[in-house]
N, C-alpha and C. Protein backbone atom coordinates (compact mmCIF):
# COMPACT_ATOMS: atom_id res chain seq x y z
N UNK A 1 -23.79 -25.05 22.28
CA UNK A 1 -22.89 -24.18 23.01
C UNK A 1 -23.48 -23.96 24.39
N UNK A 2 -22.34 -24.31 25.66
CA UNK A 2 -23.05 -24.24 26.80
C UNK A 2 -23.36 -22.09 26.77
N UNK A 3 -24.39 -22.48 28.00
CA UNK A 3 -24.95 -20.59 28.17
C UNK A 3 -23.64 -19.51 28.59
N UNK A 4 -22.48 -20.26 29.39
CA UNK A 4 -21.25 -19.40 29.93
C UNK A 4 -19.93 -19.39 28.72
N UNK A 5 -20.36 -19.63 27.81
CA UNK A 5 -19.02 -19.34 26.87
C UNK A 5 -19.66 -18.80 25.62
N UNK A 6 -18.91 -17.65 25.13
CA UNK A 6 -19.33 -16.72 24.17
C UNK A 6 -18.92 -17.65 22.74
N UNK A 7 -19.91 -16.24 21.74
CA UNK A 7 -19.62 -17.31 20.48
C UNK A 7 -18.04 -17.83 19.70
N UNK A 8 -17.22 -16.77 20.42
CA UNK A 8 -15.95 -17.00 19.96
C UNK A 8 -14.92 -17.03 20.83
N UNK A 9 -13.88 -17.91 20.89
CA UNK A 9 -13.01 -17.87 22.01
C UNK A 9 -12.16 -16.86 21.62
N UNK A 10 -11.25 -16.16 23.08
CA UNK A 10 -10.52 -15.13 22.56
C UNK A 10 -9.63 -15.19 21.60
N UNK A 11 -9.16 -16.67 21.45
CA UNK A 11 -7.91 -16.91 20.00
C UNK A 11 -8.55 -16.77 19.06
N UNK A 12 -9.81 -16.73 19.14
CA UNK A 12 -10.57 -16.51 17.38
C UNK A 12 -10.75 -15.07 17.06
N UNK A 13 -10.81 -14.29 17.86
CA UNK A 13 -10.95 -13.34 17.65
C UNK A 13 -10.30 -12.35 16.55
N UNK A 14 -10.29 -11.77 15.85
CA UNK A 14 -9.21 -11.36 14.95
C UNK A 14 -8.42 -10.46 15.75
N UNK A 15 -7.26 -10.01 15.58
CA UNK A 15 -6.12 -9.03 16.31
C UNK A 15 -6.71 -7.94 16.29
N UNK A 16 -6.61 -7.02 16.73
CA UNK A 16 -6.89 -5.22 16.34
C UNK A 16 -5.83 -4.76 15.23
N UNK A 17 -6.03 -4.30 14.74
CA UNK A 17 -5.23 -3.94 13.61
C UNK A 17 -4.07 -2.42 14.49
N UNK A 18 -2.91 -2.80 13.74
CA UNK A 18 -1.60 -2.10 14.74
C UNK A 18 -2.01 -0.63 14.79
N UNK A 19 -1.72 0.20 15.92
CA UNK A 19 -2.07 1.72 16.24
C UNK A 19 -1.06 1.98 14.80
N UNK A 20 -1.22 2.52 13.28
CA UNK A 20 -0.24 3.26 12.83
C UNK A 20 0.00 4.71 12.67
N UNK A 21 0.93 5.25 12.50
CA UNK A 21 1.38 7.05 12.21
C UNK A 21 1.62 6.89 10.68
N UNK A 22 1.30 7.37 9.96
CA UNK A 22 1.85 7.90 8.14
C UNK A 22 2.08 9.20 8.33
N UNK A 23 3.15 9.15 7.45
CA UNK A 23 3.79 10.49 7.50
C UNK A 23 4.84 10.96 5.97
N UNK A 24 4.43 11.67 5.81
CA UNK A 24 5.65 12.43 4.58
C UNK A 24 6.69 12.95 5.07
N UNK A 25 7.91 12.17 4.96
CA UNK A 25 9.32 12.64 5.33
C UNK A 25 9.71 12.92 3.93
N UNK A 26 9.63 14.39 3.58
CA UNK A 26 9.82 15.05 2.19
C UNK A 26 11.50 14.42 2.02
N UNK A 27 12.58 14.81 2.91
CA UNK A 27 14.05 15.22 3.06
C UNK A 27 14.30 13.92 2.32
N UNK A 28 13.55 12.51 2.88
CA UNK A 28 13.98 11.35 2.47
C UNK A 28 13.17 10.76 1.32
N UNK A 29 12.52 11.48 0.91
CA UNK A 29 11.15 11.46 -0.32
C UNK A 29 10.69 10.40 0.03
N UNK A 30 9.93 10.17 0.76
CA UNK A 30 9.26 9.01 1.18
C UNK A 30 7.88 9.10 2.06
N UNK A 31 7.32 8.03 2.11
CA UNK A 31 6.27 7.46 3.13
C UNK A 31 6.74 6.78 3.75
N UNK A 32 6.29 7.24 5.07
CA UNK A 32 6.37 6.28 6.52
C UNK A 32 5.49 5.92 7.13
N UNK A 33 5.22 4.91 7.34
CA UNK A 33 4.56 3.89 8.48
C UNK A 33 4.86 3.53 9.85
N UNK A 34 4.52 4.04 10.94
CA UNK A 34 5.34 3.45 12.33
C UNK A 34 4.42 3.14 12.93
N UNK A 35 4.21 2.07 14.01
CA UNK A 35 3.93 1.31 14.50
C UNK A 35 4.19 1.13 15.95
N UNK A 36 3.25 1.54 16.86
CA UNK A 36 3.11 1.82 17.90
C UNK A 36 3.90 3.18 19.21
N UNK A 37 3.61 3.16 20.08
CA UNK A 37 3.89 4.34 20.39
C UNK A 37 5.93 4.50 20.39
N UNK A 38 6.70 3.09 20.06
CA UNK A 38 7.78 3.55 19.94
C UNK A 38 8.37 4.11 18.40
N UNK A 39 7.52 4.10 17.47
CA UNK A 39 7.73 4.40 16.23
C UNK A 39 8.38 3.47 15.12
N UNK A 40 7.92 2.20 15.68
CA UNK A 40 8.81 1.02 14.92
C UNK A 40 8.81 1.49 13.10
N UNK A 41 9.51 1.56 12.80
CA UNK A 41 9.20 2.05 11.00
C UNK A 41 9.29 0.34 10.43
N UNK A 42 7.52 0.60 10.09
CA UNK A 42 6.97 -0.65 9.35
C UNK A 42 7.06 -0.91 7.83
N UNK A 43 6.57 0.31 7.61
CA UNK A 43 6.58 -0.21 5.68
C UNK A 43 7.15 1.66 5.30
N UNK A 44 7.29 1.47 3.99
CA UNK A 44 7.85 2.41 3.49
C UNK A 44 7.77 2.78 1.60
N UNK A 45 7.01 3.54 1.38
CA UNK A 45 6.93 4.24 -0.22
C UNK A 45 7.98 5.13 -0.35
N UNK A 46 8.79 4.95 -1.44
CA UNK A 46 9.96 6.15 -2.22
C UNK A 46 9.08 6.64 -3.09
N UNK A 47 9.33 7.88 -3.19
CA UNK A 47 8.51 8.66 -4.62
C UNK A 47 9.81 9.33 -4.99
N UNK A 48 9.36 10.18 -6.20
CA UNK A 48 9.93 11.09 -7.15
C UNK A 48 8.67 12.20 -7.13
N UNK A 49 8.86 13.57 -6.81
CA UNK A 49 8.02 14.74 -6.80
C UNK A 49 8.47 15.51 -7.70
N UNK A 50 7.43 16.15 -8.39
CA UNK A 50 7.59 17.39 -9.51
C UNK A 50 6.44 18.43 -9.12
N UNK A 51 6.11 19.02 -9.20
CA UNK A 51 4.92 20.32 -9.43
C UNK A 51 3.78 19.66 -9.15
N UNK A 52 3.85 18.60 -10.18
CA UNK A 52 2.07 18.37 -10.80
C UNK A 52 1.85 17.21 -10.65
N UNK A 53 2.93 16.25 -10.51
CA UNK A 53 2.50 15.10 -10.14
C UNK A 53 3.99 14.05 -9.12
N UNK A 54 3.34 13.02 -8.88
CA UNK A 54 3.86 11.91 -7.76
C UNK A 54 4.01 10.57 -8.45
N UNK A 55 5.58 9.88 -8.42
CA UNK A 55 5.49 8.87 -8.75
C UNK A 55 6.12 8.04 -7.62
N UNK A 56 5.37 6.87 -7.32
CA UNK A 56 5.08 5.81 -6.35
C UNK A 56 5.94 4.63 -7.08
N UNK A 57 7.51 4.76 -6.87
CA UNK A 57 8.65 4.12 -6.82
C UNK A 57 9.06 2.14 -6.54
N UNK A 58 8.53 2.29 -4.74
CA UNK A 58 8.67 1.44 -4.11
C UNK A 58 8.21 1.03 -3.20
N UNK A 59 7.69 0.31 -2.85
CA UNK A 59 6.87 -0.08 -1.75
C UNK A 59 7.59 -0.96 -0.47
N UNK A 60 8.10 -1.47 0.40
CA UNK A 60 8.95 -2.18 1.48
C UNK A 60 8.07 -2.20 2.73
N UNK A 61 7.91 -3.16 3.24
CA UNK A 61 7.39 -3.67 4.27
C UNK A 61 8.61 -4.53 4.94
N UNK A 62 8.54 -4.32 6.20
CA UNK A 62 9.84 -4.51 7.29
C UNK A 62 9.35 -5.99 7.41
N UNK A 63 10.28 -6.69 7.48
CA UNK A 63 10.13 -7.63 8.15
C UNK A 63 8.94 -8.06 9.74
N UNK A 64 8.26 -9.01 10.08
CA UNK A 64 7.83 -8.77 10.92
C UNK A 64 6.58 -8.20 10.63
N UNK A 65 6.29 -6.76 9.82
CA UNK A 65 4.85 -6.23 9.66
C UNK A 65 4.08 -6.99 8.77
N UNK A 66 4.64 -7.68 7.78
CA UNK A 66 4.04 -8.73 6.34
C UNK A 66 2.58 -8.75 7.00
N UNK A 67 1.51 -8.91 5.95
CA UNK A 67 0.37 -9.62 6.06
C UNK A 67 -0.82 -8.89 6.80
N UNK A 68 -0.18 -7.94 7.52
CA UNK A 68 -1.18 -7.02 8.71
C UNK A 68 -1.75 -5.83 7.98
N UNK A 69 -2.20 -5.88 6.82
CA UNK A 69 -2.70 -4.52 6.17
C UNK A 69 -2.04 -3.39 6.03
N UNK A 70 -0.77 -3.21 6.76
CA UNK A 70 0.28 -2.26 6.80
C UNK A 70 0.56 -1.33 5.08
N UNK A 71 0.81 -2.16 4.38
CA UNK A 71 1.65 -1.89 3.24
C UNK A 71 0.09 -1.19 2.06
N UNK A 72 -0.81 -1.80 2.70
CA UNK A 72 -2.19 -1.65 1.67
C UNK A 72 -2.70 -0.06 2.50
N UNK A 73 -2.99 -0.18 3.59
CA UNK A 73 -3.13 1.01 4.23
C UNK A 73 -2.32 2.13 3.61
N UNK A 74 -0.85 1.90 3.91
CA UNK A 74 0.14 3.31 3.31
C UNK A 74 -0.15 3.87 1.92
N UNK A 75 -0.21 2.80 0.93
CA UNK A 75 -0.86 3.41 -0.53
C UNK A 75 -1.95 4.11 -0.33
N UNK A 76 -3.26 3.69 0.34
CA UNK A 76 -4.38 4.63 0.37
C UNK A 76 -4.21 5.50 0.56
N UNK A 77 -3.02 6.24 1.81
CA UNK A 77 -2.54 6.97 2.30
C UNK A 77 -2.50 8.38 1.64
N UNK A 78 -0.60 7.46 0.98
CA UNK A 78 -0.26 8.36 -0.48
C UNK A 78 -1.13 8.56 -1.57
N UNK A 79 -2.38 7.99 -1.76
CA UNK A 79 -2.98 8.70 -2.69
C UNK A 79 -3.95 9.20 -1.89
N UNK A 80 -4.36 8.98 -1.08
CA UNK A 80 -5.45 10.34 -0.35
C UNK A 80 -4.37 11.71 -0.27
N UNK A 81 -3.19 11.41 0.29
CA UNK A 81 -2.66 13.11 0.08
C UNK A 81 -2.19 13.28 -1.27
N UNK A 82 -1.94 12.45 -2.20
CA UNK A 82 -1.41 12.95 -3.31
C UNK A 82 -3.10 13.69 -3.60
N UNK A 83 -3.84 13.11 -3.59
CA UNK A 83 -4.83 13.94 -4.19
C UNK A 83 -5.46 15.25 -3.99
N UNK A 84 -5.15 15.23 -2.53
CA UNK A 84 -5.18 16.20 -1.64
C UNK A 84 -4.62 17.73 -1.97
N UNK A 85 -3.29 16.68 -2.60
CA UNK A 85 -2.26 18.04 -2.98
C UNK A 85 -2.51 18.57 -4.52
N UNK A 86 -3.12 17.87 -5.21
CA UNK A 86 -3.58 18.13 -6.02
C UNK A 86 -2.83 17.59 -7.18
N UNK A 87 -2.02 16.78 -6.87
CA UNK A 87 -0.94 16.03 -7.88
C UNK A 87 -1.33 14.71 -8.47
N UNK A 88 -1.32 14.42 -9.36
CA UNK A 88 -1.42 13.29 -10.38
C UNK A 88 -0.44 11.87 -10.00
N UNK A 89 -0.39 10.66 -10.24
CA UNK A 89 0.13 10.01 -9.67
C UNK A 89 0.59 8.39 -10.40
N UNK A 90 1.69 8.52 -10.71
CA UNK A 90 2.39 7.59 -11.66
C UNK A 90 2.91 6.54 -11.05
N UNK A 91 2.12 5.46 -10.86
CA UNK A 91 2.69 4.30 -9.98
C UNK A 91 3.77 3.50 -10.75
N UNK A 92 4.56 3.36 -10.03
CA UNK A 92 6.15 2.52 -10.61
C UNK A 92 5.91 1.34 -9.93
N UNK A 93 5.69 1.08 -8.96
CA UNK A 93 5.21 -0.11 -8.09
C UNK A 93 4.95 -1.28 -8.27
N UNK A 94 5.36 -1.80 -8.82
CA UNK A 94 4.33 -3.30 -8.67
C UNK A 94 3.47 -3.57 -7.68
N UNK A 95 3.44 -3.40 -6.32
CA UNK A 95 2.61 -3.44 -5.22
C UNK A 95 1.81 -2.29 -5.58
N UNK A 96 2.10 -0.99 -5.50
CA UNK A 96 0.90 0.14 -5.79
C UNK A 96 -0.27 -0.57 -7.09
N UNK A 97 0.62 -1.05 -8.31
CA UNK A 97 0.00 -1.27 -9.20
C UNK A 97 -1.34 -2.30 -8.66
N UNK A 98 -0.48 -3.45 -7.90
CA UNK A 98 -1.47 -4.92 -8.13
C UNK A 98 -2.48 -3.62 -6.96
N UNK A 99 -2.14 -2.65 -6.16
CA UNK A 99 -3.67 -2.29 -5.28
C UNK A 99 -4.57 -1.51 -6.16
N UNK A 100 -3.58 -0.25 -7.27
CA UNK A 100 -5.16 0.05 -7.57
C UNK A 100 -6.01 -0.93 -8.24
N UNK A 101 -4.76 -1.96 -8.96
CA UNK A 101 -5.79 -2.68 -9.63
C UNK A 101 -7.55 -3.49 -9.10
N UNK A 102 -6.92 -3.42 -7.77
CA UNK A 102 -8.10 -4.07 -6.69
C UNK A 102 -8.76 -2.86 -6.47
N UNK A 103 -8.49 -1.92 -6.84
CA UNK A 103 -9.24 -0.81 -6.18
C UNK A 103 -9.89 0.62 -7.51
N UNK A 104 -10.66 0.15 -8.29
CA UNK A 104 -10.54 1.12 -9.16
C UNK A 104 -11.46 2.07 -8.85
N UNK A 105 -11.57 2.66 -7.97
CA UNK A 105 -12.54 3.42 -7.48
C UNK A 105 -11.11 4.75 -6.90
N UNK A 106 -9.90 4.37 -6.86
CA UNK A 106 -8.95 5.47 -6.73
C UNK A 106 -8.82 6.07 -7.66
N UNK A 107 -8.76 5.49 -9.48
CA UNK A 107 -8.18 5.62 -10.20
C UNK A 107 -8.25 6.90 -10.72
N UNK A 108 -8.93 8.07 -10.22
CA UNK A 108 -9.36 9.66 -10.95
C UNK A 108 -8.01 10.02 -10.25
N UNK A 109 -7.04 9.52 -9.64
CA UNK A 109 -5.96 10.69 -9.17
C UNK A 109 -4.64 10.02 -9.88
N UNK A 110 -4.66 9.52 -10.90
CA UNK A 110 -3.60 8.88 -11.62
C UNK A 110 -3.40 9.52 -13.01
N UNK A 111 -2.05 9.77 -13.32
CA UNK A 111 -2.07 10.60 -14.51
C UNK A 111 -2.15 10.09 -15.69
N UNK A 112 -2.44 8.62 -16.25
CA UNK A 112 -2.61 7.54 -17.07
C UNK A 112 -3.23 6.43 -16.47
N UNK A 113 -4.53 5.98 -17.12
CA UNK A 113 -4.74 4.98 -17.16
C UNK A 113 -3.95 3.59 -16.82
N UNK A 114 -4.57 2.60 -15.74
CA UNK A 114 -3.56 1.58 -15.59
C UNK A 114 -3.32 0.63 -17.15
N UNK A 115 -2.51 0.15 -17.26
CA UNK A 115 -2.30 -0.96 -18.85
C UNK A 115 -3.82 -1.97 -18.28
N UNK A 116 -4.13 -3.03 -19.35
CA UNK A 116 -4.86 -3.76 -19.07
C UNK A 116 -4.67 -4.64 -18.00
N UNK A 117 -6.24 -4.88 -17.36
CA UNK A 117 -5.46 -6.12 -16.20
C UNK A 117 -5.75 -7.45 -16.75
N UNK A 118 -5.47 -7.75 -17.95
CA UNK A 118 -5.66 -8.75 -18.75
C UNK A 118 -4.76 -10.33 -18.44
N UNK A 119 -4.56 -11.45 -18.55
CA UNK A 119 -3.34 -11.80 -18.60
C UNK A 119 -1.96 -11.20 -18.71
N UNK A 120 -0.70 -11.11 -17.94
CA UNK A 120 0.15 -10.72 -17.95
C UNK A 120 1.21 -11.75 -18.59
N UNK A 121 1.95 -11.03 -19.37
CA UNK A 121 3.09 -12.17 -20.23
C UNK A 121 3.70 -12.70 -19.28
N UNK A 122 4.57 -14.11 -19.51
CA UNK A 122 4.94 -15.14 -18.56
C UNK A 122 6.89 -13.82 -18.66
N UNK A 123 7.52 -14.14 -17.47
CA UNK A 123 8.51 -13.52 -17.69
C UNK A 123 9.40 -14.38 -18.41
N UNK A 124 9.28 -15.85 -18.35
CA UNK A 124 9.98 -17.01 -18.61
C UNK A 124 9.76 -16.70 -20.24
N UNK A 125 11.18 -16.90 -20.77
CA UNK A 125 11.17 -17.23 -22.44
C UNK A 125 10.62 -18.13 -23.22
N UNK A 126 9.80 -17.53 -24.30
CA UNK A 126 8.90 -19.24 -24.58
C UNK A 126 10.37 -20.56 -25.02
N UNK A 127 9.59 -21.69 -25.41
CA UNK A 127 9.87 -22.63 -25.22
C UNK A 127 10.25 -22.52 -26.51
N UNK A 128 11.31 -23.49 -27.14
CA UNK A 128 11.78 -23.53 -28.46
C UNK A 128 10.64 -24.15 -29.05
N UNK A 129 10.66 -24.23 -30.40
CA UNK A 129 9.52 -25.13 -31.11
C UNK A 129 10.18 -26.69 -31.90
């Protein structure tokens, strides 16, 4: 490597990860994600609220945000304030699910144990014999 060029060119560089806002819009029972100072709404959690606990519905990522940590960020989110609030937390998700599964170091703010992360049944019908 000549002495005037650094170890990485600027295209290698990785991106900065997007300025985001999270936010609890109770009215619309949801989590929000926006994305830069015009408020682009990036990804988005539906819950169901009771007293004592939070269930984590749906997960949606906008078009455009895919792939940028967006959607993994917002879950940490909702369970840092679900825990916060002191509520228990029933993931409906398939996306919430596959993160705590990567993450079992959340799992004290969940009101059941996740199922095994064992093989999952094929959805496809077996095969005749």
């Amino acid at each position: 490597m000549s002495p005037d060029r650094s170890p990485q060119e600027p295209s290698q560089l990785p991106s900065p990860r997007p300025l985001l806002h999270i936010s609890d819009v109770p009215a619309r029972h949801r989590y929000e994600a926006r994305v830069g100072d015009a408020g682009d709404l990036a990804a988005l959690i539906s819950y169901e609220l009771s007293e004592t606990w939070i269930a984590l519905l749906h997960t949606e990522v906008q078009d455009g945000f895919e792939g940028q940590g967006i959607g993994s960020r917002l879950v940490h989110w909702a369970l840092e304030d679900a825990r916060s609030r002191g509520l228990s937390v029933i993931p409906r998700c398939p996306f919430v699910v596959a993160w705590l599964e990567r993450h079992p170091e959340q799992h004290d703010v969940l009101s059941h144990p996740l199922p095994s992360s064992g093989p999952r049944p094929s959805a496809e019908p077996p095969e005749p014999a």
